[in-house]
PDB file of N, CA and C in Angstrom:
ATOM      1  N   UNK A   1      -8.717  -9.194   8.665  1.00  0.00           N
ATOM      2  CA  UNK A   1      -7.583  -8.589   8.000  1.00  0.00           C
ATOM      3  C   UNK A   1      -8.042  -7.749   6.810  1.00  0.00           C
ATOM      4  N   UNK A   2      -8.963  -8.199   6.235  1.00  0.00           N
ATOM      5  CA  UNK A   2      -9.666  -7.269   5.053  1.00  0.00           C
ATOM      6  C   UNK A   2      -9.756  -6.269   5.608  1.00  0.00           C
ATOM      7  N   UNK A   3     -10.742  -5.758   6.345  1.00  0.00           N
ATOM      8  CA  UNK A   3     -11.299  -4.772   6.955  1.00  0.00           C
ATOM      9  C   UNK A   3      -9.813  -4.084   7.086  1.00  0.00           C
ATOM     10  N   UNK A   4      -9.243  -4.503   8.160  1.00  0.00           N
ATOM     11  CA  UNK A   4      -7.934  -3.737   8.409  1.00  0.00           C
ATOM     12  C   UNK A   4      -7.298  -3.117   7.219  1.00  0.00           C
ATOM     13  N   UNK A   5      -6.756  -4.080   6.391  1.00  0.00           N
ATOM     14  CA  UNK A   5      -6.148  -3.497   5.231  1.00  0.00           C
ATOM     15  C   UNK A   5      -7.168  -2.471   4.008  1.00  0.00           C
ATOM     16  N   UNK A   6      -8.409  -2.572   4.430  1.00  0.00           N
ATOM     17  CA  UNK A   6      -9.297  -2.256   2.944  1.00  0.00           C
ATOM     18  C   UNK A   6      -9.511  -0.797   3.894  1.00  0.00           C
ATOM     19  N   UNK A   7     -10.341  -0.807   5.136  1.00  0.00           N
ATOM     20  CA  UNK A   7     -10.726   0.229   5.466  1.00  0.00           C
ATOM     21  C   UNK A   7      -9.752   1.051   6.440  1.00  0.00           C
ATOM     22  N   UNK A   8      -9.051   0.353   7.162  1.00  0.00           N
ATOM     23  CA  UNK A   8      -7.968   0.943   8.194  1.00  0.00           C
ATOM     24  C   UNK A   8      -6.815   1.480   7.685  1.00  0.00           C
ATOM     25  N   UNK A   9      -6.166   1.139   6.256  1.00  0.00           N
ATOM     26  CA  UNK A   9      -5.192   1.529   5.793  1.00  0.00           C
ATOM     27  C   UNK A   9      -5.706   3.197   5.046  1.00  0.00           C
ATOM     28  N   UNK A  10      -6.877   3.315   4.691  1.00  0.00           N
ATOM     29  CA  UNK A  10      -7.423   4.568   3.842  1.00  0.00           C
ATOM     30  C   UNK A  10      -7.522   5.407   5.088  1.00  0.00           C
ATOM     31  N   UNK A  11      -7.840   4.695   6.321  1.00  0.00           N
ATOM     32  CA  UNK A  11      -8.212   5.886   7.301  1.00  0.00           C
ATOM     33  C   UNK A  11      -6.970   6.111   8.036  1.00  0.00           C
ATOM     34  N   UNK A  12      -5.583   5.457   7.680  1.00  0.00           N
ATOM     35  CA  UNK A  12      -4.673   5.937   7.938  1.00  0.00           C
ATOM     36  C   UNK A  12      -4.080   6.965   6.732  1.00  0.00           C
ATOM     37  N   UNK A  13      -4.505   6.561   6.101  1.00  0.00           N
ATOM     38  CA  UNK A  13      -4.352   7.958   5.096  1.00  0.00           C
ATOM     39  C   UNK A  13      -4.777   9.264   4.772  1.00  0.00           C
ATOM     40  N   UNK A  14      -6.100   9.043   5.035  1.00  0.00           N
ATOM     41  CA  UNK A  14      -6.882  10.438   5.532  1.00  0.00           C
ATOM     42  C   UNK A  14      -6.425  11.420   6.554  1.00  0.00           C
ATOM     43  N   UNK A  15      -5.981  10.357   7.901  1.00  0.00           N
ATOM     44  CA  UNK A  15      -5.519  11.096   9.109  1.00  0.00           C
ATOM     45  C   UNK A  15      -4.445  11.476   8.627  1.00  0.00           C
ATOM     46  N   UNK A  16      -3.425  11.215   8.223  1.00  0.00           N
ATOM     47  CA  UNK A  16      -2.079  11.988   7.527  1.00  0.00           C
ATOM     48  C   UNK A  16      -2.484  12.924   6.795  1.00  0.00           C
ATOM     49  N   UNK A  17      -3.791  13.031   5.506  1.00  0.00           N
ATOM     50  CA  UNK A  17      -3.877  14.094   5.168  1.00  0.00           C
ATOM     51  C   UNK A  17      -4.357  15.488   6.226  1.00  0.00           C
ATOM     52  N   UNK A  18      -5.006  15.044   6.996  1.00  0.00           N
ATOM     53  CA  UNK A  18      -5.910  15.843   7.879  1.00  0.00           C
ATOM     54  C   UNK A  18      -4.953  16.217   8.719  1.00  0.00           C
ATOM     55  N   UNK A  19      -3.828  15.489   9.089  1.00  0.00           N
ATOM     56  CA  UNK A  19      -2.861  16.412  10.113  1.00  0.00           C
ATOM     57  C   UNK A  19      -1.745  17.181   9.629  1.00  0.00           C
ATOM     58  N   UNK A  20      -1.553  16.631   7.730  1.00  0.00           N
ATOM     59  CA  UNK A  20      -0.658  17.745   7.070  1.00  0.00           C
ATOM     60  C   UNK A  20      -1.076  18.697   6.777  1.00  0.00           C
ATOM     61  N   UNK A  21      -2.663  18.629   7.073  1.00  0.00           N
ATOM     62  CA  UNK A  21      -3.195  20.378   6.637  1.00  0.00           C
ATOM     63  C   UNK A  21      -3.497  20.004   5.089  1.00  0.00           C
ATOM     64  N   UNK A  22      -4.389  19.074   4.243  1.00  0.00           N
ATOM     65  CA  UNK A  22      -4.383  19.096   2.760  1.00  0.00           C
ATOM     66  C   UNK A  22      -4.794  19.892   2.408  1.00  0.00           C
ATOM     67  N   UNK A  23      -6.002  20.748   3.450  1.00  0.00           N
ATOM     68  CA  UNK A  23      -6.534  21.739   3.189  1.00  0.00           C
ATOM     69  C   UNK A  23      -5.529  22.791   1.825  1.00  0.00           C
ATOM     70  N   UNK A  24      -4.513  23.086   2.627  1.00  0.00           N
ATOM     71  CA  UNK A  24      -3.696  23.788   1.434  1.00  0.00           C
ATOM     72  C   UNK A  24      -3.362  23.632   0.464  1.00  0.00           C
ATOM     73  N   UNK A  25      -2.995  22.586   0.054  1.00  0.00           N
ATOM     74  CA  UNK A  25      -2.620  21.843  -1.243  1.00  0.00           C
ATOM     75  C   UNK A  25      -3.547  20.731  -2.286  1.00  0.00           C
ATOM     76  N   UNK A  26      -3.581  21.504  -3.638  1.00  0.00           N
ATOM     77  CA  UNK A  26      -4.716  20.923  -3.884  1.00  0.00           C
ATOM     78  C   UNK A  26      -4.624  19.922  -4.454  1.00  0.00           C
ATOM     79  N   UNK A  27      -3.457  19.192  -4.473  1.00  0.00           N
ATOM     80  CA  UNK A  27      -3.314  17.456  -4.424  1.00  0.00           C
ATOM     81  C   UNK A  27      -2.911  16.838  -3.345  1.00  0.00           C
ATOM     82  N   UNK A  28      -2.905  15.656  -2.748  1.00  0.00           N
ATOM     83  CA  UNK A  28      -2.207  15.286  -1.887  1.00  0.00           C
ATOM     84  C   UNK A  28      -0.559  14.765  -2.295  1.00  0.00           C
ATOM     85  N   UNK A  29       0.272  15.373  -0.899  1.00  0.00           N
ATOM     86  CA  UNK A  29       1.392  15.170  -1.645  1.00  0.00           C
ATOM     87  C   UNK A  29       1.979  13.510  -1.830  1.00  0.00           C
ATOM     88  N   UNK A  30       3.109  13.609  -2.213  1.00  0.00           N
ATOM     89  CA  UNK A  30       3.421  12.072  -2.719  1.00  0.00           C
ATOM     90  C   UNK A  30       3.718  11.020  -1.832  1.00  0.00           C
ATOM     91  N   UNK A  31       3.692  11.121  -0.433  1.00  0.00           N
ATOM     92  CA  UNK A  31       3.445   9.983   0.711  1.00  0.00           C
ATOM     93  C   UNK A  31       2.666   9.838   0.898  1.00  0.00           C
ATOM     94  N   UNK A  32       1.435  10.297   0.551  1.00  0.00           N
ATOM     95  CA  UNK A  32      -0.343  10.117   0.213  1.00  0.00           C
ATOM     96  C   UNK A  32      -0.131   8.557  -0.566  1.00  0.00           C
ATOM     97  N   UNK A  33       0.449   8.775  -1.404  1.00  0.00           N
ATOM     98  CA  UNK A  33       0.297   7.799  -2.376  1.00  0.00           C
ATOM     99  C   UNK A  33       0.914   6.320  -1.941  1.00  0.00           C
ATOM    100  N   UNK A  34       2.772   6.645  -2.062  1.00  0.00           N
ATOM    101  CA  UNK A  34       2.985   5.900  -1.350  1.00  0.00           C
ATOM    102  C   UNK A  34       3.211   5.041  -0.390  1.00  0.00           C
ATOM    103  N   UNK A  35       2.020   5.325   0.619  1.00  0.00           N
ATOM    104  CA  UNK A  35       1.911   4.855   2.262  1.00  0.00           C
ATOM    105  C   UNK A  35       0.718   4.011   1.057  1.00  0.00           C
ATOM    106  N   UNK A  36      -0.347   4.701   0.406  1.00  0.00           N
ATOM    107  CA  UNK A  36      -1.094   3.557  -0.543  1.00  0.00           C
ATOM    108  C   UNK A  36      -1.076   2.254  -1.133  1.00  0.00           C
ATOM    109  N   UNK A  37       0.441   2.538  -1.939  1.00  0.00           N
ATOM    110  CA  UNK A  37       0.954   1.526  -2.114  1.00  0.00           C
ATOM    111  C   UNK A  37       1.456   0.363  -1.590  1.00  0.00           C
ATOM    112  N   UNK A  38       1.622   0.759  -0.520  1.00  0.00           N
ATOM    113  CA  UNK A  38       2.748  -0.209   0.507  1.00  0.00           C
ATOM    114  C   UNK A  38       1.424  -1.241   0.989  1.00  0.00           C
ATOM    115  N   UNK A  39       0.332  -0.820   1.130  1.00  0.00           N
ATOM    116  CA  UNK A  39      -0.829  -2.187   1.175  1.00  0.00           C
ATOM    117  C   UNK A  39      -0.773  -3.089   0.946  1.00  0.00           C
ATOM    118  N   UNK A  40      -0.969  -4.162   1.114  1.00  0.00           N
ATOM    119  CA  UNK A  40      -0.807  -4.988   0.434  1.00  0.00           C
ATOM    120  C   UNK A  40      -1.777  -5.600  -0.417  1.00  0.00           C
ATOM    121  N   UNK A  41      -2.911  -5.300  -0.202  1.00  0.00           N
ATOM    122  CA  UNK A  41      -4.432  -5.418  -1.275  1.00  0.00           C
ATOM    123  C   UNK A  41      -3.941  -4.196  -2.717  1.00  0.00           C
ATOM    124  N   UNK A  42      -3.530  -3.494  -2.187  1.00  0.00           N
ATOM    125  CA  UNK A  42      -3.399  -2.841  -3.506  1.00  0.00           C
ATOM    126  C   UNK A  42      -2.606  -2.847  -4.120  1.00  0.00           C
ATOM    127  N   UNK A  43      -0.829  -3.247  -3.615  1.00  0.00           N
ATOM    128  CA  UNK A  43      -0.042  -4.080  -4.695  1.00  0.00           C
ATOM    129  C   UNK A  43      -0.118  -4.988  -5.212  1.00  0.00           C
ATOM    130  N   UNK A  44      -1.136  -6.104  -5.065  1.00  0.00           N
ATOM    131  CA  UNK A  44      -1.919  -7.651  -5.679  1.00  0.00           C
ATOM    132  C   UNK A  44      -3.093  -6.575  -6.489  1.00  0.00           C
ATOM    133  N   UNK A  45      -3.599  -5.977  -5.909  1.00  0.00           N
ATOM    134  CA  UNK A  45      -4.345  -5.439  -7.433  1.00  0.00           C
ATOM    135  C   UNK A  45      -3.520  -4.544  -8.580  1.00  0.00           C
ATOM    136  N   UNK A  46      -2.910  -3.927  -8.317  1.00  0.00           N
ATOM    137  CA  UNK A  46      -1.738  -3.561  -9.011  1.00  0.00           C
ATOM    138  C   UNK A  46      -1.333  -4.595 -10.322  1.00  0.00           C
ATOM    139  N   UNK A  47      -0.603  -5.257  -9.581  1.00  0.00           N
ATOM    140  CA  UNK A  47       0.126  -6.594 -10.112  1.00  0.00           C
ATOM    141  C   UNK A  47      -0.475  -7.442 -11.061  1.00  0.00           C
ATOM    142  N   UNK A  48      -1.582  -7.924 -10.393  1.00  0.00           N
ATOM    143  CA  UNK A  48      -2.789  -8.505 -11.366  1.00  0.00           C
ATOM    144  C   UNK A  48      -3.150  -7.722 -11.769  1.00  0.00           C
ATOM    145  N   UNK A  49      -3.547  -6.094 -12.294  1.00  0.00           N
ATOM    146  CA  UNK A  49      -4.140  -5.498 -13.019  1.00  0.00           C
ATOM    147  C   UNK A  49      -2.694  -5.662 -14.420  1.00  0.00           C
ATOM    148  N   UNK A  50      -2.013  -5.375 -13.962  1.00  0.00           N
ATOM    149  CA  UNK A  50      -0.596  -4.997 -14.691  1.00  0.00           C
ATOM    150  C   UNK A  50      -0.764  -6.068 -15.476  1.00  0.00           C
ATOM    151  N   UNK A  51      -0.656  -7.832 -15.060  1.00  0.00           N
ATOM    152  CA  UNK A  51      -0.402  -9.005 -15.835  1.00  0.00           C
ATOM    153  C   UNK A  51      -1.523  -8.670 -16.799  1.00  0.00           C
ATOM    154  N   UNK A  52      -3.031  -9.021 -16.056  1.00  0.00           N
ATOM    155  CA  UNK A  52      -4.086  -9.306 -16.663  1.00  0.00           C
ATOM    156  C   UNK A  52      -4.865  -8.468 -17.770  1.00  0.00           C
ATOM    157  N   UNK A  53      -4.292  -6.690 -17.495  1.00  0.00           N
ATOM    158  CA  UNK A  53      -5.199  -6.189 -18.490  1.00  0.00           C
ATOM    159  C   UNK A  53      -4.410  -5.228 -19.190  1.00  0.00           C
ATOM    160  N   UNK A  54      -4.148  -4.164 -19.471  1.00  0.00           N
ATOM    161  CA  UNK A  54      -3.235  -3.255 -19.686  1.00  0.00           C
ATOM    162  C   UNK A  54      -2.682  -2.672 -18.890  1.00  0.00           C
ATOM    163  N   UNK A  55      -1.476  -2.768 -19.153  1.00  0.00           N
ATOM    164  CA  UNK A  55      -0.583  -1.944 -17.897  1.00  0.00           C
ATOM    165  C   UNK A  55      -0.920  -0.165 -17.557  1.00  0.00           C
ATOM    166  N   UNK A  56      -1.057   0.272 -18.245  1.00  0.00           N
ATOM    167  CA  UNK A  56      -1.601   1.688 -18.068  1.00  0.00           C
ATOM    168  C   UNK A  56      -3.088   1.566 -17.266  1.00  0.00           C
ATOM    169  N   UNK A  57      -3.699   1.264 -17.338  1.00  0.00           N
ATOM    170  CA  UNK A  57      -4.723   0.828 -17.143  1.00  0.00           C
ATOM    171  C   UNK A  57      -5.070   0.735 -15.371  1.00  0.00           C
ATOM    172  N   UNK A  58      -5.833   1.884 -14.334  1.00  0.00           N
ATOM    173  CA  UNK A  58      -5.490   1.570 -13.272  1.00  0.00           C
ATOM    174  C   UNK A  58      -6.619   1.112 -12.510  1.00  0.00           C
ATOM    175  N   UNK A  59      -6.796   0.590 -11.584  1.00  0.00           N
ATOM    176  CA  UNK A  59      -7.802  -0.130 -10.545  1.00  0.00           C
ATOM    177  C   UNK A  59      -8.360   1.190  -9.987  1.00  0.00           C
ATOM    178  N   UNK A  60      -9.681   1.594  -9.886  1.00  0.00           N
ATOM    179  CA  UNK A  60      -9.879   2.735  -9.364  1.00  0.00           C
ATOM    180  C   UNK A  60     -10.136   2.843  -7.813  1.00  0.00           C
ATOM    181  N   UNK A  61     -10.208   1.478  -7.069  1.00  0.00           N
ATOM    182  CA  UNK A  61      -9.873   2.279  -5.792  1.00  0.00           C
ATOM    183  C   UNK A  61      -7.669   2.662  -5.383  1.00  0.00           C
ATOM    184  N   UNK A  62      -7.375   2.517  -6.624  1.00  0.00           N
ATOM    185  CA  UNK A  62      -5.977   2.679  -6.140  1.00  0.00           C
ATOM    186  C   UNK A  62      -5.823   4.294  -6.922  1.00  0.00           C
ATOM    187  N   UNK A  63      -5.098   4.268  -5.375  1.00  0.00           N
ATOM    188  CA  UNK A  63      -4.758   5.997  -5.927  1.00  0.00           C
ATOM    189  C   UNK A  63      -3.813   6.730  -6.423  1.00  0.00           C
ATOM    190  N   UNK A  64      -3.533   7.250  -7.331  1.00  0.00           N
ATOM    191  CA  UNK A  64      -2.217   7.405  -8.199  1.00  0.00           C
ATOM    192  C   UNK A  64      -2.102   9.057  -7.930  1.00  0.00           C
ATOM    193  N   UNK A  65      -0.745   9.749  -8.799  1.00  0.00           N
ATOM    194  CA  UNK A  65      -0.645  11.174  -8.831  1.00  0.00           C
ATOM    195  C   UNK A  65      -0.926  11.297  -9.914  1.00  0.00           C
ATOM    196  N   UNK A  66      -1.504  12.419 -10.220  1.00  0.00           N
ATOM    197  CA  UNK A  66      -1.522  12.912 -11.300  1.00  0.00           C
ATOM    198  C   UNK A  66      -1.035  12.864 -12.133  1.00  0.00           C
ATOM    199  N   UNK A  67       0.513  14.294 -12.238  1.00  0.00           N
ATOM    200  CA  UNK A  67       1.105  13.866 -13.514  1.00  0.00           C
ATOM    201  C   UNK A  67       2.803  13.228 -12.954  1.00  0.00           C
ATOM    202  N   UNK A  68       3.107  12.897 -11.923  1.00  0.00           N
ATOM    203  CA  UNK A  68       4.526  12.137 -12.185  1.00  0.00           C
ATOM    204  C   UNK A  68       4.472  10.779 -12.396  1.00  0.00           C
ATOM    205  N   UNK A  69       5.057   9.864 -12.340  1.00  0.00           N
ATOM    206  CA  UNK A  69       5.235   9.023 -12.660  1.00  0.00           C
ATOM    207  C   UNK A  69       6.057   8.067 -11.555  1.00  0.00           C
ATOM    208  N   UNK A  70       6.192   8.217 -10.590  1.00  0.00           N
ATOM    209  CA  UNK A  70       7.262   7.726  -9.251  1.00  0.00           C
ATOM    210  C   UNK A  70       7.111   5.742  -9.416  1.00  0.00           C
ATOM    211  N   UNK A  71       8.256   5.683  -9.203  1.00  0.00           N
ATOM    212  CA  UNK A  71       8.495   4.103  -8.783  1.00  0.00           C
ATOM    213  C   UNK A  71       7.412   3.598  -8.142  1.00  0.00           C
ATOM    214  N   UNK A  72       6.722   3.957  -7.044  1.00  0.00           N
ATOM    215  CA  UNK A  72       5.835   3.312  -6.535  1.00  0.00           C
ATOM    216  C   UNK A  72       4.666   2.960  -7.164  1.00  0.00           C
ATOM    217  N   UNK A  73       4.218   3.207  -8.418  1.00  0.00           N
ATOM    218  CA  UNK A  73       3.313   3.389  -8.743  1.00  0.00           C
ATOM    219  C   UNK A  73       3.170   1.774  -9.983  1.00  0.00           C
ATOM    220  N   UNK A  74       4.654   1.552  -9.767  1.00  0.00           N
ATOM    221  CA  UNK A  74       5.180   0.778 -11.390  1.00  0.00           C
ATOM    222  C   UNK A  74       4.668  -0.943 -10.366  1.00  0.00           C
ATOM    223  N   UNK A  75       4.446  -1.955 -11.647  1.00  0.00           N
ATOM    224  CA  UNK A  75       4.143  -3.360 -11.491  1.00  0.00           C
ATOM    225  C   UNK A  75       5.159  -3.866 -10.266  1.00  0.00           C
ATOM    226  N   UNK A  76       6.436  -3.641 -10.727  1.00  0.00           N
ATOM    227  CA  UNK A  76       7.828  -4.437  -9.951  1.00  0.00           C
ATOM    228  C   UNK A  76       7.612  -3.879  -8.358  1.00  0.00           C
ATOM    229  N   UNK A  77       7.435  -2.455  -8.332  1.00  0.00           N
ATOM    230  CA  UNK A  77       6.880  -2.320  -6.656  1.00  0.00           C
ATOM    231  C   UNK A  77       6.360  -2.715  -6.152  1.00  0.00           C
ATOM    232  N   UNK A  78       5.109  -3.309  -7.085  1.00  0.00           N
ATOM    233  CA  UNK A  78       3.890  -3.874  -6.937  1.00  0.00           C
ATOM    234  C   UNK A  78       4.869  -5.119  -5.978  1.00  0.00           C
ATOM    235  N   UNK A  79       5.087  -5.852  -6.760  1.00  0.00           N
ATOM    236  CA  UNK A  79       6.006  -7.547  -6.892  1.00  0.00           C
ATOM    237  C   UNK A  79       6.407  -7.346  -5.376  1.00  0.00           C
ATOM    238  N   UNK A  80       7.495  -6.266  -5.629  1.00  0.00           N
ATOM    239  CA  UNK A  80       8.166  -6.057  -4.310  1.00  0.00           C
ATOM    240  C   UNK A  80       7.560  -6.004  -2.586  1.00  0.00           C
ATOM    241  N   UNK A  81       6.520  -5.212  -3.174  1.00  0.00           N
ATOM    242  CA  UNK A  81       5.836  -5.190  -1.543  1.00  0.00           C
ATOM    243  C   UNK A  81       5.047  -6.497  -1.388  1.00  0.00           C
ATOM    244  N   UNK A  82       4.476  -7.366  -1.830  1.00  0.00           N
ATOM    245  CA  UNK A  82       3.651  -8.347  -1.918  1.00  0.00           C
ATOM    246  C   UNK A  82       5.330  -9.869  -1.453  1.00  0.00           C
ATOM    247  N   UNK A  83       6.254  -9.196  -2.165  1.00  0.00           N
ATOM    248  CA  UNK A  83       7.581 -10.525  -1.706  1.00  0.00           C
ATOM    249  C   UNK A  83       7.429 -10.009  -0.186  1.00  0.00           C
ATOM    250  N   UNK A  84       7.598  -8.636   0.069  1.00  0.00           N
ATOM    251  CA  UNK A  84       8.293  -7.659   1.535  1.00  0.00           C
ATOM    252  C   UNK A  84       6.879  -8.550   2.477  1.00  0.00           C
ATOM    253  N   UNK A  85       5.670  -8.509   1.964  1.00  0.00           N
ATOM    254  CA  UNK A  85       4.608  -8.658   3.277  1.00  0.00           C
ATOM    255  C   UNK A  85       4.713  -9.884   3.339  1.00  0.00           C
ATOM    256  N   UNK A  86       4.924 -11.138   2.105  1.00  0.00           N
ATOM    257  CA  UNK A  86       5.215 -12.284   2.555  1.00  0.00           C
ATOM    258  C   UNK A  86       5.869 -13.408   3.062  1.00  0.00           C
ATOM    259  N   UNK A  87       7.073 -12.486   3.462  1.00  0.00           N
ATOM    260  CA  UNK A  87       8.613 -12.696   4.446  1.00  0.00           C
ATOM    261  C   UNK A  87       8.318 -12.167   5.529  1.00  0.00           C
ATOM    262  N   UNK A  88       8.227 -11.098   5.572  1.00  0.00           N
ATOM    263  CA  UNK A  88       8.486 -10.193   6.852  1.00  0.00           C
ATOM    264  C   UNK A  88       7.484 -10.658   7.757  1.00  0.00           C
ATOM    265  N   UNK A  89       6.169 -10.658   7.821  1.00  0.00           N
ATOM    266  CA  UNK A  89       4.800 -10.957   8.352  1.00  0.00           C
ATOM    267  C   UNK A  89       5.449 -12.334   9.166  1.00  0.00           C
ATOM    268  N   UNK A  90       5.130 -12.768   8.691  1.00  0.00           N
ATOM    269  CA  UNK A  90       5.606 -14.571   9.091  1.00  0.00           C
ATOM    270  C   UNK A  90       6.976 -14.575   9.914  1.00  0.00           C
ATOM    271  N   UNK A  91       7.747 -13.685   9.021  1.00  0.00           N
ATOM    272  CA  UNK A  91       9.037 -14.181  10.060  1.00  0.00           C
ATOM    273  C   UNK A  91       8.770 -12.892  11.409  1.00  0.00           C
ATOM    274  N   UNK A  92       8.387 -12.266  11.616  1.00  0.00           N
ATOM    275  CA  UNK A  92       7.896 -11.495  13.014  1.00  0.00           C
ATOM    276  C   UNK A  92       7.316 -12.289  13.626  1.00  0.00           C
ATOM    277  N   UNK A  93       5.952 -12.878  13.139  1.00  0.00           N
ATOM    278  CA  UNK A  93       5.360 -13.411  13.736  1.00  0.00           C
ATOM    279  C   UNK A  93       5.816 -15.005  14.417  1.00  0.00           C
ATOM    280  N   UNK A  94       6.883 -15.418  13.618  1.00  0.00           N
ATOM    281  CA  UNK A  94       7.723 -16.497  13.924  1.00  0.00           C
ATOM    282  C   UNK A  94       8.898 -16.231  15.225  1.00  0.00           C
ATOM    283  N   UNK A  95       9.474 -14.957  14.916  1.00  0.00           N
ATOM    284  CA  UNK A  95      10.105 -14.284  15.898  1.00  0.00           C
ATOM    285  C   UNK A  95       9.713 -13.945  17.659  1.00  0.00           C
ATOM    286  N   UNK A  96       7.871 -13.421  17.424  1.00  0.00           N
ATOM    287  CA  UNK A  96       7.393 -12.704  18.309  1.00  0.00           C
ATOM    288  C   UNK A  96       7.129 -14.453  18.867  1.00  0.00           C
ATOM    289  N   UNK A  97       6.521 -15.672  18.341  1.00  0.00           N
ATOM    290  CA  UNK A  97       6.143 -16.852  18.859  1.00  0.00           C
ATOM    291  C   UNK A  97       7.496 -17.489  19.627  1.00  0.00           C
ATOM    292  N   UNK A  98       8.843 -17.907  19.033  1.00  0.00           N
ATOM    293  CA  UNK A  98      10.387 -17.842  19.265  1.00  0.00           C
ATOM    294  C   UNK A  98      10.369 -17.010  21.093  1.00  0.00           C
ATOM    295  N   UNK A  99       9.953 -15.700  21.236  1.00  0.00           N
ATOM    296  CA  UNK A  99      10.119 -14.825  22.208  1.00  0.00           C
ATOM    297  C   UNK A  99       9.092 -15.320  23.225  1.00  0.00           C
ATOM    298  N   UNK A 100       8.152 -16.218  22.967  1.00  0.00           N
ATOM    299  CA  UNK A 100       6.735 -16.200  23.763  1.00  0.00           C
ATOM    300  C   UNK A 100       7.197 -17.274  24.746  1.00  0.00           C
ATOM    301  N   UNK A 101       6.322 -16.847  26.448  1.00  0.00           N
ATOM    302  CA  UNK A 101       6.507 -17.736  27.113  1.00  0.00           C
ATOM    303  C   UNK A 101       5.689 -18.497  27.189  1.00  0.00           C
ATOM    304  N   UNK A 102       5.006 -20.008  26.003  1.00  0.00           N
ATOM    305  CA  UNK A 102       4.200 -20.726  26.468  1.00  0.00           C
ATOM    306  C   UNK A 102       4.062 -21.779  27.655  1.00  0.00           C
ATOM    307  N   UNK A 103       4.681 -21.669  28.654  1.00  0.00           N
ATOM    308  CA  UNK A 103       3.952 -22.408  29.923  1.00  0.00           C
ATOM    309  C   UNK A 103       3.225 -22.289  30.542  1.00  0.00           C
TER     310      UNK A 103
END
């Protein structure tokens, strides 16, 4: 799951840049970021960066915009996606087991 989330989630991000053409634009635009966020390794670093050190203060493999400032970027999103992966996950997977024919 590391792997998945550490290296598979960036190379789903790359491929989005590479098929929006970043070539043109010389930031990536702001679903760059927040498809980033939605990780879940990087809203727990987020989060714990936020508690533990200064909130301004950012984790450098997490990738931010420049100069706005968007919700996704803030501690409580952080909170939020880390509650979202630890409901949802389980109850699918509770769902998809519920649906399974073990005989």
């Amino acid at each position: 799951m590391f792997v998945a989330f550490r290296l598979g989630w960036m190379g789903v991000q790359a491929l989005g840049l590479r098929l929006a053409d970043a070539s043109v634009h010389p930031t990536p635009p702001d679903w760059y970021f927040l498809i980033g966020r939605l990780n879940p390794m990087n809203a727990y670093v987020r989060l714990t960066n936020a508690l533990m050190t200064e909130p301004e203060r950012y984790h450098p493999l997490l990738t931010q915009p420049g100069d706005a400032e968007p919700v996704w970027i803030s501690a409580r999103f952080a909170l939020l996606v880390l509650v979202a992966w630890a409901v949802a996950a389980p109850l699918l997977g509770y769902v998809r087991f519920e649906r399974a024919d073990l005989d």
